[in-house]
Each structure stands twice: as structure tokens, then as C-alpha cells.
PDB file of N, CA and C in Angstrom:
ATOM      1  N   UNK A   1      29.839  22.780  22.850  1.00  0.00           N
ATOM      2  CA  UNK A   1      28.568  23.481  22.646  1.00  0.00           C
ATOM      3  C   UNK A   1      28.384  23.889  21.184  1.00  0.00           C
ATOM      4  N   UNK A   2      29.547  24.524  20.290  1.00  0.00           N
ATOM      5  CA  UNK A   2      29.582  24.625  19.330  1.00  0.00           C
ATOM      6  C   UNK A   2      28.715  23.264  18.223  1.00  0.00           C
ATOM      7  N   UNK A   3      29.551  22.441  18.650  1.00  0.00           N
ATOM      8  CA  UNK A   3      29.166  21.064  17.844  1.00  0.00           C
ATOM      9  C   UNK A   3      28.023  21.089  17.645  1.00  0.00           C
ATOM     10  N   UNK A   4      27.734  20.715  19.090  1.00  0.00           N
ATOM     11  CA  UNK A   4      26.209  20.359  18.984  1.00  0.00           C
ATOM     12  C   UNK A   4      24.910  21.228  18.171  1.00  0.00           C
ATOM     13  N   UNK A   5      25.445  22.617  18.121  1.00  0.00           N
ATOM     14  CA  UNK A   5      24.938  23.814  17.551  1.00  0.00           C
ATOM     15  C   UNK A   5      24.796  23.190  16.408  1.00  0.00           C
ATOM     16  N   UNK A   6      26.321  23.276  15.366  1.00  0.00           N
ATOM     17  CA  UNK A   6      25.911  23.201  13.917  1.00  0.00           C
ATOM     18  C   UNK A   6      25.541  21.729  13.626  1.00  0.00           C
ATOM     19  N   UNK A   7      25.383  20.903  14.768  1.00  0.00           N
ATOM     20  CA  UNK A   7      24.594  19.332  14.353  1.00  0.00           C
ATOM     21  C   UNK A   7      23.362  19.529  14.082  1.00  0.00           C
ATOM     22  N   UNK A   8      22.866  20.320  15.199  1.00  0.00           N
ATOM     23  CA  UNK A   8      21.628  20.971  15.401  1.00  0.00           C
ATOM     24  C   UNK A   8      20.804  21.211  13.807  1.00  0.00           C
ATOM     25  N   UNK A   9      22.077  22.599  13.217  1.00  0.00           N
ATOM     26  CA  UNK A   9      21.740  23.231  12.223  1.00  0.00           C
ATOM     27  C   UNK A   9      21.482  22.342  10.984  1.00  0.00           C
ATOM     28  N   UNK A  10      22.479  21.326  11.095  1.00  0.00           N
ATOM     29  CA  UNK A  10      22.617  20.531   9.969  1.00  0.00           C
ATOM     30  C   UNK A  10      21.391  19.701  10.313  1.00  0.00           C
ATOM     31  N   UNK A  11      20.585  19.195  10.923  1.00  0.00           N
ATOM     32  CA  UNK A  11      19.525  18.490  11.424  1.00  0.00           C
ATOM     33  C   UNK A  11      18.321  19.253  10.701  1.00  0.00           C
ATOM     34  N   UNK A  12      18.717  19.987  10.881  1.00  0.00           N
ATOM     35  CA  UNK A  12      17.276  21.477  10.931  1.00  0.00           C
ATOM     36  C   UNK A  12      17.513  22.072   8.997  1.00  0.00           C
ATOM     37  N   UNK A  13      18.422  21.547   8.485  1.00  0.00           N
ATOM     38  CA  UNK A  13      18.127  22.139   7.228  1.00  0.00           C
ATOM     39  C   UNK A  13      18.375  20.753   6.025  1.00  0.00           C
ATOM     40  N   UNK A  14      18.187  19.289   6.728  1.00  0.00           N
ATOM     41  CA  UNK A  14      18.328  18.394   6.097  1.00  0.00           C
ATOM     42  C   UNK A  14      16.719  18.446   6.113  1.00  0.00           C
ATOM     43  N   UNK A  15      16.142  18.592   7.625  1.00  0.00           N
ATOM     44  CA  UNK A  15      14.424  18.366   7.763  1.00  0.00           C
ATOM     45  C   UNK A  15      13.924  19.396   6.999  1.00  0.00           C
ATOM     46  N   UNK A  16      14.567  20.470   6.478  1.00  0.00           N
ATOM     47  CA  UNK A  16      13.691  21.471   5.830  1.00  0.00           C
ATOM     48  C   UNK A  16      13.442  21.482   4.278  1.00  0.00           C
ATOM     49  N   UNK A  17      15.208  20.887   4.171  1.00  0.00           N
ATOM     50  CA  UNK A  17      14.669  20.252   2.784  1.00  0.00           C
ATOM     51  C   UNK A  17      14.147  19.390   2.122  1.00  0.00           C
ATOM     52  N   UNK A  18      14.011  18.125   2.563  1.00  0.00           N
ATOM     53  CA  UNK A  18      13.154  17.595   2.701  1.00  0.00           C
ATOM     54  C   UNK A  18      11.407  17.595   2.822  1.00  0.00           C
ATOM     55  N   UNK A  19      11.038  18.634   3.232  1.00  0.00           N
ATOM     56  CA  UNK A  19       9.653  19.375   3.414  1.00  0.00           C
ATOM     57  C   UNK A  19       9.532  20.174   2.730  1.00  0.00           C
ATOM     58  N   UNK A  20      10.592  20.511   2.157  1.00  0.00           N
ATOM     59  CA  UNK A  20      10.400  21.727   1.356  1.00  0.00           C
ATOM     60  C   UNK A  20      10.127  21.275  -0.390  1.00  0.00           C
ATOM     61  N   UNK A  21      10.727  19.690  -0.472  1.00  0.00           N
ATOM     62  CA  UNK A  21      10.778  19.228  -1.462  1.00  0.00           C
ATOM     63  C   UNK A  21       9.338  18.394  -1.529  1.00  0.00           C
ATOM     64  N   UNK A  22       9.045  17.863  -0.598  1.00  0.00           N
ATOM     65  CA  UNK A  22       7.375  17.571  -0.382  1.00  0.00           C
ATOM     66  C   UNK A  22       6.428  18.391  -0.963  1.00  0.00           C
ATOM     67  N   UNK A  23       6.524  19.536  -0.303  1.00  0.00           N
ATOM     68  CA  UNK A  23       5.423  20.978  -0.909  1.00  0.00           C
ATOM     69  C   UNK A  23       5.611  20.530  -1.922  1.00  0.00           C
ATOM     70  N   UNK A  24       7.376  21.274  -3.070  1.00  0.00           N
ATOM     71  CA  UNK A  24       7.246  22.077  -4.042  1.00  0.00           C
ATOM     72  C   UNK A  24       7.380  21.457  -5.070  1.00  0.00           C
ATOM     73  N   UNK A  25       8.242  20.200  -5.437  1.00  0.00           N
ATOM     74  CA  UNK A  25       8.691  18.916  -6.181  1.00  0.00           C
ATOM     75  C   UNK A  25       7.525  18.182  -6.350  1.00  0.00           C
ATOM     76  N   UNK A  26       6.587  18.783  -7.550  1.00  0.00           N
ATOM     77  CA  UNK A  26       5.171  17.663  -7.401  1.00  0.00           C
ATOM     78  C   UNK A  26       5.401  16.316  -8.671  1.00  0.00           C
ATOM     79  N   UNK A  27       7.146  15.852  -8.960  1.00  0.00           N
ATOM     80  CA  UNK A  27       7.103  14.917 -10.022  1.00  0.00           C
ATOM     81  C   UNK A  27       6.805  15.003 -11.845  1.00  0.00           C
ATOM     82  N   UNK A  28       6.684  16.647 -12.036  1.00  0.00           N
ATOM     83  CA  UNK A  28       6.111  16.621 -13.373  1.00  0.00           C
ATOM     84  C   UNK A  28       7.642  16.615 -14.381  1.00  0.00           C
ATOM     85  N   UNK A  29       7.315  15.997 -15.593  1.00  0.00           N
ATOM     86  CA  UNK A  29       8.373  15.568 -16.423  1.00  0.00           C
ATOM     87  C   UNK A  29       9.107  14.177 -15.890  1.00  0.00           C
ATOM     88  N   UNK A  30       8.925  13.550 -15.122  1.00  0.00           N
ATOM     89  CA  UNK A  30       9.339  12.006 -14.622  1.00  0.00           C
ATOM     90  C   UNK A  30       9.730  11.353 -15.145  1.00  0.00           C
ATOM     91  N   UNK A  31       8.796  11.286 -16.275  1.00  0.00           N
ATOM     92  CA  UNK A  31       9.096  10.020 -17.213  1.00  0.00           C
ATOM     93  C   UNK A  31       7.638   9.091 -16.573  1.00  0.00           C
ATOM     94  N   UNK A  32       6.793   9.095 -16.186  1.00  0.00           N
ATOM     95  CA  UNK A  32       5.680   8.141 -15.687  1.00  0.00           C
ATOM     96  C   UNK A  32       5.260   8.302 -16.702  1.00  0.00           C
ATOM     97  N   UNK A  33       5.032   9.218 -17.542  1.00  0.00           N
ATOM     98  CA  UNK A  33       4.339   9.320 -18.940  1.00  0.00           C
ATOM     99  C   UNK A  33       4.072   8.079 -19.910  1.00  0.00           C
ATOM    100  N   UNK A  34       5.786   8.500 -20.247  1.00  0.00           N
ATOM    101  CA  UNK A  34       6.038   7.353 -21.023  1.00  0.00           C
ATOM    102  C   UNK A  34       6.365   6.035 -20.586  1.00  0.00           C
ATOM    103  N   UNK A  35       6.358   5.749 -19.036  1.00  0.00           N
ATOM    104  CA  UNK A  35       6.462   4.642 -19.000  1.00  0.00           C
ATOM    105  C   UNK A  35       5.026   3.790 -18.973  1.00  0.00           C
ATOM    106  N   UNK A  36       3.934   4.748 -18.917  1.00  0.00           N
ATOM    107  CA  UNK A  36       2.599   4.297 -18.492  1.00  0.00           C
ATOM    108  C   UNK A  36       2.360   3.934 -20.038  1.00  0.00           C
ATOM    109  N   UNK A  37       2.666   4.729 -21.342  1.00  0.00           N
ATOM    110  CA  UNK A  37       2.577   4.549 -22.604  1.00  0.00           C
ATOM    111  C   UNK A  37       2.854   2.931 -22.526  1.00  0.00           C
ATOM    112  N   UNK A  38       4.584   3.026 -22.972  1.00  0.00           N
ATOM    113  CA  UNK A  38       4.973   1.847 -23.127  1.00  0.00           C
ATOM    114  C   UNK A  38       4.318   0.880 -22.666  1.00  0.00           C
ATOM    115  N   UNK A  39       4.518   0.942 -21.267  1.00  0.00           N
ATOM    116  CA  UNK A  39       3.752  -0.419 -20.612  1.00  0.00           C
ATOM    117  C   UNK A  39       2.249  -1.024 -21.049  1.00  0.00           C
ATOM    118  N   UNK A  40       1.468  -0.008 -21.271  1.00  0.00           N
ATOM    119  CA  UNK A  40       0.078  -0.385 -22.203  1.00  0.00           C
ATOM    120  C   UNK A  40       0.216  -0.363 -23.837  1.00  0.00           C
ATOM    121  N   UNK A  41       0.841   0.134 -24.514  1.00  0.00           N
ATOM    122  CA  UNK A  41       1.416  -0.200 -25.768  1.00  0.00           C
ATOM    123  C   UNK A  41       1.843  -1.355 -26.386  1.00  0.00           C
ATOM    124  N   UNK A  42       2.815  -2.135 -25.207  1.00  0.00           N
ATOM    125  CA  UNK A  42       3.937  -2.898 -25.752  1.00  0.00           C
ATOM    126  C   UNK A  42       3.387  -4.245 -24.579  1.00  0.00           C
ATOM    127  N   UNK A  43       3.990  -4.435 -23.410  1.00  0.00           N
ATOM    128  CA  UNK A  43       4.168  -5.092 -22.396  1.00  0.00           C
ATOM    129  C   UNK A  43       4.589  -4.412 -21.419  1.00  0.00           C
ATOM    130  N   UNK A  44       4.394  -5.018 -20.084  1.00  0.00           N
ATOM    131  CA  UNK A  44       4.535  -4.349 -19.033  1.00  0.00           C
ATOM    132  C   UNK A  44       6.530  -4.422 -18.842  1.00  0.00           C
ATOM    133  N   UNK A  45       6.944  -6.130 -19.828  1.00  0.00           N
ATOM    134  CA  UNK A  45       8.381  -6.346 -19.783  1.00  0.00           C
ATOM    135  C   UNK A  45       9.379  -5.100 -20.105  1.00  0.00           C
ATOM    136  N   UNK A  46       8.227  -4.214 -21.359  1.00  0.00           N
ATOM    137  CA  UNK A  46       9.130  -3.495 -22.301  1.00  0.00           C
ATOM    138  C   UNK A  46       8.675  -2.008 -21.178  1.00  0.00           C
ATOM    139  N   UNK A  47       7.808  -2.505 -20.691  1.00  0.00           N
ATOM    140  CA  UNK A  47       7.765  -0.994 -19.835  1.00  0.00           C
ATOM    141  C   UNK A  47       8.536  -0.936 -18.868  1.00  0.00           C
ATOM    142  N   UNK A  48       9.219  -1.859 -18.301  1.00  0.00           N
ATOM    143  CA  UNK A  48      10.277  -1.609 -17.540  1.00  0.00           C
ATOM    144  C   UNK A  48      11.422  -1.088 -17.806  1.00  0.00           C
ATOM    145  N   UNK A  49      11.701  -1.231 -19.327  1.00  0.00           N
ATOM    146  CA  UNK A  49      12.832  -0.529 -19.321  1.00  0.00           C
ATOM    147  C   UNK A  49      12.738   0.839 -18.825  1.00  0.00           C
ATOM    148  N   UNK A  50      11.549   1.298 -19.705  1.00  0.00           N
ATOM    149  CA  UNK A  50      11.995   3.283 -18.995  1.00  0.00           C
ATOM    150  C   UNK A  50      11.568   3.450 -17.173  1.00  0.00           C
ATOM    151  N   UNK A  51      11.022   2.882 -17.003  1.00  0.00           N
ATOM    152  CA  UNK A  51      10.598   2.670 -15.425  1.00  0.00           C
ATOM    153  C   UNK A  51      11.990   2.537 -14.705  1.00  0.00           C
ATOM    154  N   UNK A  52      12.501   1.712 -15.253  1.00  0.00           N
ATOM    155  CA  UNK A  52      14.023   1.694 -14.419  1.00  0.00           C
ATOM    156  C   UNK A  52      15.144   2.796 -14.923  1.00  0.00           C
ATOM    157  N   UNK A  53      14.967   2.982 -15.983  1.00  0.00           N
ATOM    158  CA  UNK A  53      15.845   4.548 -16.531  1.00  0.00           C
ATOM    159  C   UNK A  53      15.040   5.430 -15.866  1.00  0.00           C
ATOM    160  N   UNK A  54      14.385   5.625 -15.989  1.00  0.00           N
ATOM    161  CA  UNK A  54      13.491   7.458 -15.280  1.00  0.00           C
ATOM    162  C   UNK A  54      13.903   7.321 -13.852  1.00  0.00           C
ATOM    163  N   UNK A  55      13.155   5.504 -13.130  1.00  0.00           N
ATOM    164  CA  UNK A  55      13.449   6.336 -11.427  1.00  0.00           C
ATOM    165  C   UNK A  55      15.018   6.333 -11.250  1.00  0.00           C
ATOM    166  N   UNK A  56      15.990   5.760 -11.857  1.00  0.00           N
ATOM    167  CA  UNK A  56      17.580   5.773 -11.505  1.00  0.00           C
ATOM    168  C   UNK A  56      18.005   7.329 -11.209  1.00  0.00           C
ATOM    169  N   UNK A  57      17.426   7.807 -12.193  1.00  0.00           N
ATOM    170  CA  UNK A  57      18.169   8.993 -12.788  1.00  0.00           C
ATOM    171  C   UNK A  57      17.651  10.859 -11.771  1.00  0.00           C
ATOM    172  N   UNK A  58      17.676  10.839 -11.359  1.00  0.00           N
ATOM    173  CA  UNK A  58      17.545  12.368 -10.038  1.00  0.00           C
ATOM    174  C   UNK A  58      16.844  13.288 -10.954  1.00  0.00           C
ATOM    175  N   UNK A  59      15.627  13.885 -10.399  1.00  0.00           N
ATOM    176  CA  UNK A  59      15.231  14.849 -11.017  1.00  0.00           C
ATOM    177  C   UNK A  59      16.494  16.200 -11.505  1.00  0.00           C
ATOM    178  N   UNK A  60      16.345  15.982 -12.864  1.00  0.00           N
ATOM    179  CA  UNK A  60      16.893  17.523 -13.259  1.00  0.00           C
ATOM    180  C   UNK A  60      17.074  18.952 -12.540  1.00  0.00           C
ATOM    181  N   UNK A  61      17.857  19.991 -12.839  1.00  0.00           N
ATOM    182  CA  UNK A  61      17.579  21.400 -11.644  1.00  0.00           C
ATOM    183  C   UNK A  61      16.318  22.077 -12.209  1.00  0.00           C
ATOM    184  N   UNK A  62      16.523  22.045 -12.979  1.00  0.00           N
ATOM    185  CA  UNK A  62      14.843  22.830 -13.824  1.00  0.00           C
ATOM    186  C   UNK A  62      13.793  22.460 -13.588  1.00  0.00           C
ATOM    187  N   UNK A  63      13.921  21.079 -13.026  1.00  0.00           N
ATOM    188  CA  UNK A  63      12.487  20.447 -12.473  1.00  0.00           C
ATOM    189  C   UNK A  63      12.254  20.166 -10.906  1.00  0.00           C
ATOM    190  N   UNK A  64      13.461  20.844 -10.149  1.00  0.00           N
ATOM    191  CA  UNK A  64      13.028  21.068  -9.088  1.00  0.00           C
ATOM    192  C   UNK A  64      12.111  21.799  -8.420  1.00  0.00           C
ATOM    193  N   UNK A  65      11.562  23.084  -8.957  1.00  0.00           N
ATOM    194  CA  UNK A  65      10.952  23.317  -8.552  1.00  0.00           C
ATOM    195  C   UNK A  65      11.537  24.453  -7.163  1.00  0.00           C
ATOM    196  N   UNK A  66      12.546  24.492  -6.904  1.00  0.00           N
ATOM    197  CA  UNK A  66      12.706  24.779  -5.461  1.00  0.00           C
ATOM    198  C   UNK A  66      12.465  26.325  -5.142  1.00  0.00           C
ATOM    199  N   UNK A  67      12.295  27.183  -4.197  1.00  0.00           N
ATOM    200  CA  UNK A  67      11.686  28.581  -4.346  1.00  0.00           C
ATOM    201  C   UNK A  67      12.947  29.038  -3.441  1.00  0.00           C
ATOM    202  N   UNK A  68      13.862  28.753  -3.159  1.00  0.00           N
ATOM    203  CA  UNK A  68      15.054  29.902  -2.591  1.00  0.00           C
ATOM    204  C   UNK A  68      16.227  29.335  -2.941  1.00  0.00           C
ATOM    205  N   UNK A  69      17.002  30.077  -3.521  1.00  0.00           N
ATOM    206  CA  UNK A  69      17.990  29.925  -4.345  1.00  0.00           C
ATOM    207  C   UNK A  69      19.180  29.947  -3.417  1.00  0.00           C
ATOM    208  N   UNK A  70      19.237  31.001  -1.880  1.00  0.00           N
ATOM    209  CA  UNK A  70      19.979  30.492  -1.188  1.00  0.00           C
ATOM    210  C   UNK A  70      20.224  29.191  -0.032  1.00  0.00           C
ATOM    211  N   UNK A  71      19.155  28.906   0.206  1.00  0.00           N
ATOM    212  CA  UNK A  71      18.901  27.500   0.399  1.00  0.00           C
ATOM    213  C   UNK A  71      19.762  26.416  -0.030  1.00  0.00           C
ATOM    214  N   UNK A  72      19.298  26.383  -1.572  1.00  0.00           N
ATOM    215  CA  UNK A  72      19.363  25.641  -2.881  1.00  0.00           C
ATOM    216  C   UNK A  72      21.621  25.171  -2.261  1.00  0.00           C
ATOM    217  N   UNK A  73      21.428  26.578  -2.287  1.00  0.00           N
ATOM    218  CA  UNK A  73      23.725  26.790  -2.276  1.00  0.00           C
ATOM    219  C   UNK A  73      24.182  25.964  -1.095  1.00  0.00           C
ATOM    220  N   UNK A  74      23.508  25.738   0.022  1.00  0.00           N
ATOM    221  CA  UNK A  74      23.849  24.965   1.272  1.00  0.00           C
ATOM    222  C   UNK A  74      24.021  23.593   0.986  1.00  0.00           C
ATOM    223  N   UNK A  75      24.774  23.318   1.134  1.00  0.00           N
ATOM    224  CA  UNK A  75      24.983  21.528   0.712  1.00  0.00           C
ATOM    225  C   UNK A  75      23.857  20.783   1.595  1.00  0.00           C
ATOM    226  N   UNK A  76      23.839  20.865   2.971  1.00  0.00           N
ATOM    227  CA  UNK A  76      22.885  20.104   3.425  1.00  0.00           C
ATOM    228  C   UNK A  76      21.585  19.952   3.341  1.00  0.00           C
ATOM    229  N   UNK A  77      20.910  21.191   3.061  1.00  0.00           N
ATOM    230  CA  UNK A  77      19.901  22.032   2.587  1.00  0.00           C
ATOM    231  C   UNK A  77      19.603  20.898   0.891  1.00  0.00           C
ATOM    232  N   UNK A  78      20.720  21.432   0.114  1.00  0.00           N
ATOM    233  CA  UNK A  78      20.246  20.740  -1.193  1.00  0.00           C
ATOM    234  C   UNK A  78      20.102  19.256  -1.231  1.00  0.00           C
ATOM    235  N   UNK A  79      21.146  18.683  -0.554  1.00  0.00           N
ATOM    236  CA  UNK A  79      21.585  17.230  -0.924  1.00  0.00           C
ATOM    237  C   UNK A  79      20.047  16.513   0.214  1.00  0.00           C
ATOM    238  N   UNK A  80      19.191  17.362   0.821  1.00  0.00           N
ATOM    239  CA  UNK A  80      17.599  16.538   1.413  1.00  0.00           C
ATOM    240  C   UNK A  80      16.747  16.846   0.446  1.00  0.00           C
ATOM    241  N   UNK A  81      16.969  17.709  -0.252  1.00  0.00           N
ATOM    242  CA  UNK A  81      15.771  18.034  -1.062  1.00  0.00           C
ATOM    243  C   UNK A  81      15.974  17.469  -2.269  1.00  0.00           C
ATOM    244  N   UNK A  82      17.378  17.227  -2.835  1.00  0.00           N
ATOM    245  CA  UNK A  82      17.242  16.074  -3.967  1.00  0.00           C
ATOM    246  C   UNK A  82      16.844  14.867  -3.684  1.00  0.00           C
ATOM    247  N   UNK A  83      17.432  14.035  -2.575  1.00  0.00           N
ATOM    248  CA  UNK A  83      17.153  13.285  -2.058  1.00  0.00           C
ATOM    249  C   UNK A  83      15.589  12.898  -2.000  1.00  0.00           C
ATOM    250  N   UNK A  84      15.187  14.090  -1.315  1.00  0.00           N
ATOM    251  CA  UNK A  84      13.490  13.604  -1.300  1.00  0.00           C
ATOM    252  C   UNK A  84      12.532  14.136  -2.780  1.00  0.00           C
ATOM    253  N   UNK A  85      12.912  14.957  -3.437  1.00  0.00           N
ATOM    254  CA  UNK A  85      12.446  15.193  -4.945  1.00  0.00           C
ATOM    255  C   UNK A  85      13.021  13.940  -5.778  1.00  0.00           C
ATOM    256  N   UNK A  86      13.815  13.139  -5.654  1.00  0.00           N
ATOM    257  CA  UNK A  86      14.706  11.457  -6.155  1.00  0.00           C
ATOM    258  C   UNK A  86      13.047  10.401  -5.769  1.00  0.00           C
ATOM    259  N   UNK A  87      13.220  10.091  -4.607  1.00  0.00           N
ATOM    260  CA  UNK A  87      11.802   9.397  -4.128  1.00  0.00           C
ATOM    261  C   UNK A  87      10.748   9.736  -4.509  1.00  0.00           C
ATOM    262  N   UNK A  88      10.027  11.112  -4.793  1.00  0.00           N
ATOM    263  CA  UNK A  88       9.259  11.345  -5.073  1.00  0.00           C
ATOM    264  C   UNK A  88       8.831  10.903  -6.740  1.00  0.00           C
ATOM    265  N   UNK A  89      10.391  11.428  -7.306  1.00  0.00           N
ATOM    266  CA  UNK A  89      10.335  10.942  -8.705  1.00  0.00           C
ATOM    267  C   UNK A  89      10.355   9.229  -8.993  1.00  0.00           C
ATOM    268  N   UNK A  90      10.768   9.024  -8.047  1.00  0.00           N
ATOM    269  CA  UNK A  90      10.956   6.689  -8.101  1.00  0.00           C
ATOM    270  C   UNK A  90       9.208   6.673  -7.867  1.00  0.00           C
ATOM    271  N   UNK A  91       8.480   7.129  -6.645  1.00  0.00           N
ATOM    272  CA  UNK A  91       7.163   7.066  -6.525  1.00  0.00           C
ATOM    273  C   UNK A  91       6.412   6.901  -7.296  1.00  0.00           C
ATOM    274  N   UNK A  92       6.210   8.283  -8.100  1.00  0.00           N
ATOM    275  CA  UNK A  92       5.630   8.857  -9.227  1.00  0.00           C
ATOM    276  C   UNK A  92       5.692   7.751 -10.524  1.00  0.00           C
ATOM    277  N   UNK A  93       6.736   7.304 -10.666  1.00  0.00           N
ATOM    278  CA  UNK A  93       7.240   6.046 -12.041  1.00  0.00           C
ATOM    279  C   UNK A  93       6.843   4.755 -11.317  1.00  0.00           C
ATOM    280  N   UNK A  94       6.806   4.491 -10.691  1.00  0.00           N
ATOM    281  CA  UNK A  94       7.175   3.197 -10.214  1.00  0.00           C
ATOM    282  C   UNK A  94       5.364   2.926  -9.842  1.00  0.00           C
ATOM    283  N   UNK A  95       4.567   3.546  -9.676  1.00  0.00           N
ATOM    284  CA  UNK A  95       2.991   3.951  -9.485  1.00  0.00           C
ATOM    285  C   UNK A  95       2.533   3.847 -10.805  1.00  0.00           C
ATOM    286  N   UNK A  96       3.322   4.688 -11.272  1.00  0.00           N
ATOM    287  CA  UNK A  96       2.761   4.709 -13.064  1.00  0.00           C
ATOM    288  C   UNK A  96       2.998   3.454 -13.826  1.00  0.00           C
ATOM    289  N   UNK A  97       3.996   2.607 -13.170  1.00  0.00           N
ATOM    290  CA  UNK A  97       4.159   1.154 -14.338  1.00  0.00           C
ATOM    291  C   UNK A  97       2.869   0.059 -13.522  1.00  0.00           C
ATOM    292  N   UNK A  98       2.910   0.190 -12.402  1.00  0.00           N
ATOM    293  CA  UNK A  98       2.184  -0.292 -11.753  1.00  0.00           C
ATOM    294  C   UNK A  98       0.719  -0.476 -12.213  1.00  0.00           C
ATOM    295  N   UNK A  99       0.122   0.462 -11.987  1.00  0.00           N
ATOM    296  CA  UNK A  99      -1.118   1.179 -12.715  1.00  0.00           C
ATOM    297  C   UNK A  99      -1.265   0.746 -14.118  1.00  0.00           C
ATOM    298  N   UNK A 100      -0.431   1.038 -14.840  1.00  0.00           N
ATOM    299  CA  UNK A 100      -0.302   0.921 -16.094  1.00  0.00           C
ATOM    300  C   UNK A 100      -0.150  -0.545 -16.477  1.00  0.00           C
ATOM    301  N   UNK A 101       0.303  -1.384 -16.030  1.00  0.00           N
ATOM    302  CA  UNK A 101       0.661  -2.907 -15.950  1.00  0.00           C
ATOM    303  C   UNK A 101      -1.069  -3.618 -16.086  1.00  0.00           C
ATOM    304  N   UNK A 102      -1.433  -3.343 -14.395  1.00  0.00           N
ATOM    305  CA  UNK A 102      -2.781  -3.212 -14.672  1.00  0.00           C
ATOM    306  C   UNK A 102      -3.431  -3.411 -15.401  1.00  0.00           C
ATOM    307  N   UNK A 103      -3.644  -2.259 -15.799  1.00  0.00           N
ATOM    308  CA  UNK A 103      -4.387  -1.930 -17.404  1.00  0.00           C
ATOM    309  C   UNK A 103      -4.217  -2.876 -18.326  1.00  0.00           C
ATOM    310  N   UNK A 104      -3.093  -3.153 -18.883  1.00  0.00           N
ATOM    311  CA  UNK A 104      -2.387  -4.001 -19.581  1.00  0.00           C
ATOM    312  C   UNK A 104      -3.325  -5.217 -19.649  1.00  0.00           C
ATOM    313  N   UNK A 105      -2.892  -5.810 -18.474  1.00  0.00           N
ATOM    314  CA  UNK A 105      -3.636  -7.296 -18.403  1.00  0.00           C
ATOM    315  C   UNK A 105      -4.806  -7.020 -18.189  1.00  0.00           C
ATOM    316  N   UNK A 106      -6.130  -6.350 -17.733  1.00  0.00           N
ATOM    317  CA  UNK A 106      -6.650  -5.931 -17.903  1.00  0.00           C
ATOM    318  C   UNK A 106      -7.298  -6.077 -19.762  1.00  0.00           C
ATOM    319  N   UNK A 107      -6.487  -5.359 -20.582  1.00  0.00           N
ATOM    320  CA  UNK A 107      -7.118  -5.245 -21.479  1.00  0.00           C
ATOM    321  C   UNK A 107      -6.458  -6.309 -22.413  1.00  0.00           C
ATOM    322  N   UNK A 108      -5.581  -7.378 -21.932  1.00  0.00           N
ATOM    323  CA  UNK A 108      -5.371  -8.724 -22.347  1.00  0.00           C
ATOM    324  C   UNK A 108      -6.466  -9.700 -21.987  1.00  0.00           C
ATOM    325  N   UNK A 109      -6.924  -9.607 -20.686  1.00  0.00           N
ATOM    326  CA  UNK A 109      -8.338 -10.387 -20.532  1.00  0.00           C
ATOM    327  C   UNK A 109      -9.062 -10.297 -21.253  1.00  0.00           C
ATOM    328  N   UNK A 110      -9.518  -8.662 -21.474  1.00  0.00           N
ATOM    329  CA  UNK A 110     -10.556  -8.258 -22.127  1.00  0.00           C
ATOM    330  C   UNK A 110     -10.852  -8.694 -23.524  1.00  0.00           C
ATOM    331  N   UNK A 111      -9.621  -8.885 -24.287  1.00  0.00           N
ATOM    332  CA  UNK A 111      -9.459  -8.887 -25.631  1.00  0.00           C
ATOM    333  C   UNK A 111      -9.713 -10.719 -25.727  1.00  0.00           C
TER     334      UNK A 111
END
């Protein structure tokens, strides 16, 4: 009965962080910036480089964003909410080269 309890718990604070990182993790500082730069600057080739450095790399703690600090200390708790603030940040870049690519050819036609 025990088990099943803290499976339970561990269930219940992987789903919370996760949701919790939805709300509060809205992607700012990413790196989509500069990869949207590059990619309309240069080529969409040379914009891949930071596109693939930014989404590799896990949002920072300063840019989490997260609003309870004891939360934050729970391993299971943290390791969903990086997890889903990680995706959010691959999203966010990976949208932005996209978009930005776009443009690119776009304003290679144009020209």
C-alpha cells in the first residue's frame, strides 16, 4: 500500500511540474533571437549552428521562472519541470529558425 502511495506521489509531482512549467517557463532568453538573426543575416545553413547550440543546452535556473522554491528541492518535482521548460526552449528555437528560414528565401526570391 505504501508503494503504491509514493508512486502515486511521484506521478502527481512529475504532472505538476510539468504544468507548472507550461504556465510559468514562457522561453525568454532562448537563444531564438539570435538564431532568427543569423538565419536571415547569413543563411539558414549558418543559422543552424546556434539553433542546435541553444535547443541542446536546458534552460538556465534564472530563467526558469519557477514560483516555489520548495517544489524546485524535490527531485521529481524539478527533473518535470526542466524537462518540460527543455521542450519548451527546443520549441521556441526550433520555430524561430523555421520562421526565420522562411523569410530568408523569401527575401532571396525577392531580391
Amino acid at each position: 500500500f505504501n508503494q503504491t502511495d509514493s508512486q502515486l506521489d511521484v506521478q502527481d509531482l512529475r504532472m505538476k511540474g510539468k504544468r507548472d512549467a507550461k504556465m510559468n517557463y514562457k522561453g525568454k532568453k532562448s537563444g531564438a533571437g539570435w538564431t532568427a538573426a543569423t538565419t536571415i543575416l547569413f543563411t539558414p545553413l549558418l543559422g543552424a549552428i546556434p539553433a542546435v547550440a541553444c535547443s541542446s543546452s536546458e534552460p538556465s535556473d534564472q530563467n526558469l521562472n519557477y514560483t516555489d522554491l520548495e517544489l524546485m528541492q524535490v527531485y521529481e518535482y524539478n527533473q518535470a519541470y526542466i524537462e518540460e521548460a527543455h521542450k519548451t526552449k527546443k520549441r521556441k528555437v526550433w520555430t524561430s529558425f523555421g520562421i526565420s528560414s522562411g523569410a530568408w528565401v523569401l527575401l532571396i526570391l525577392l531580391l
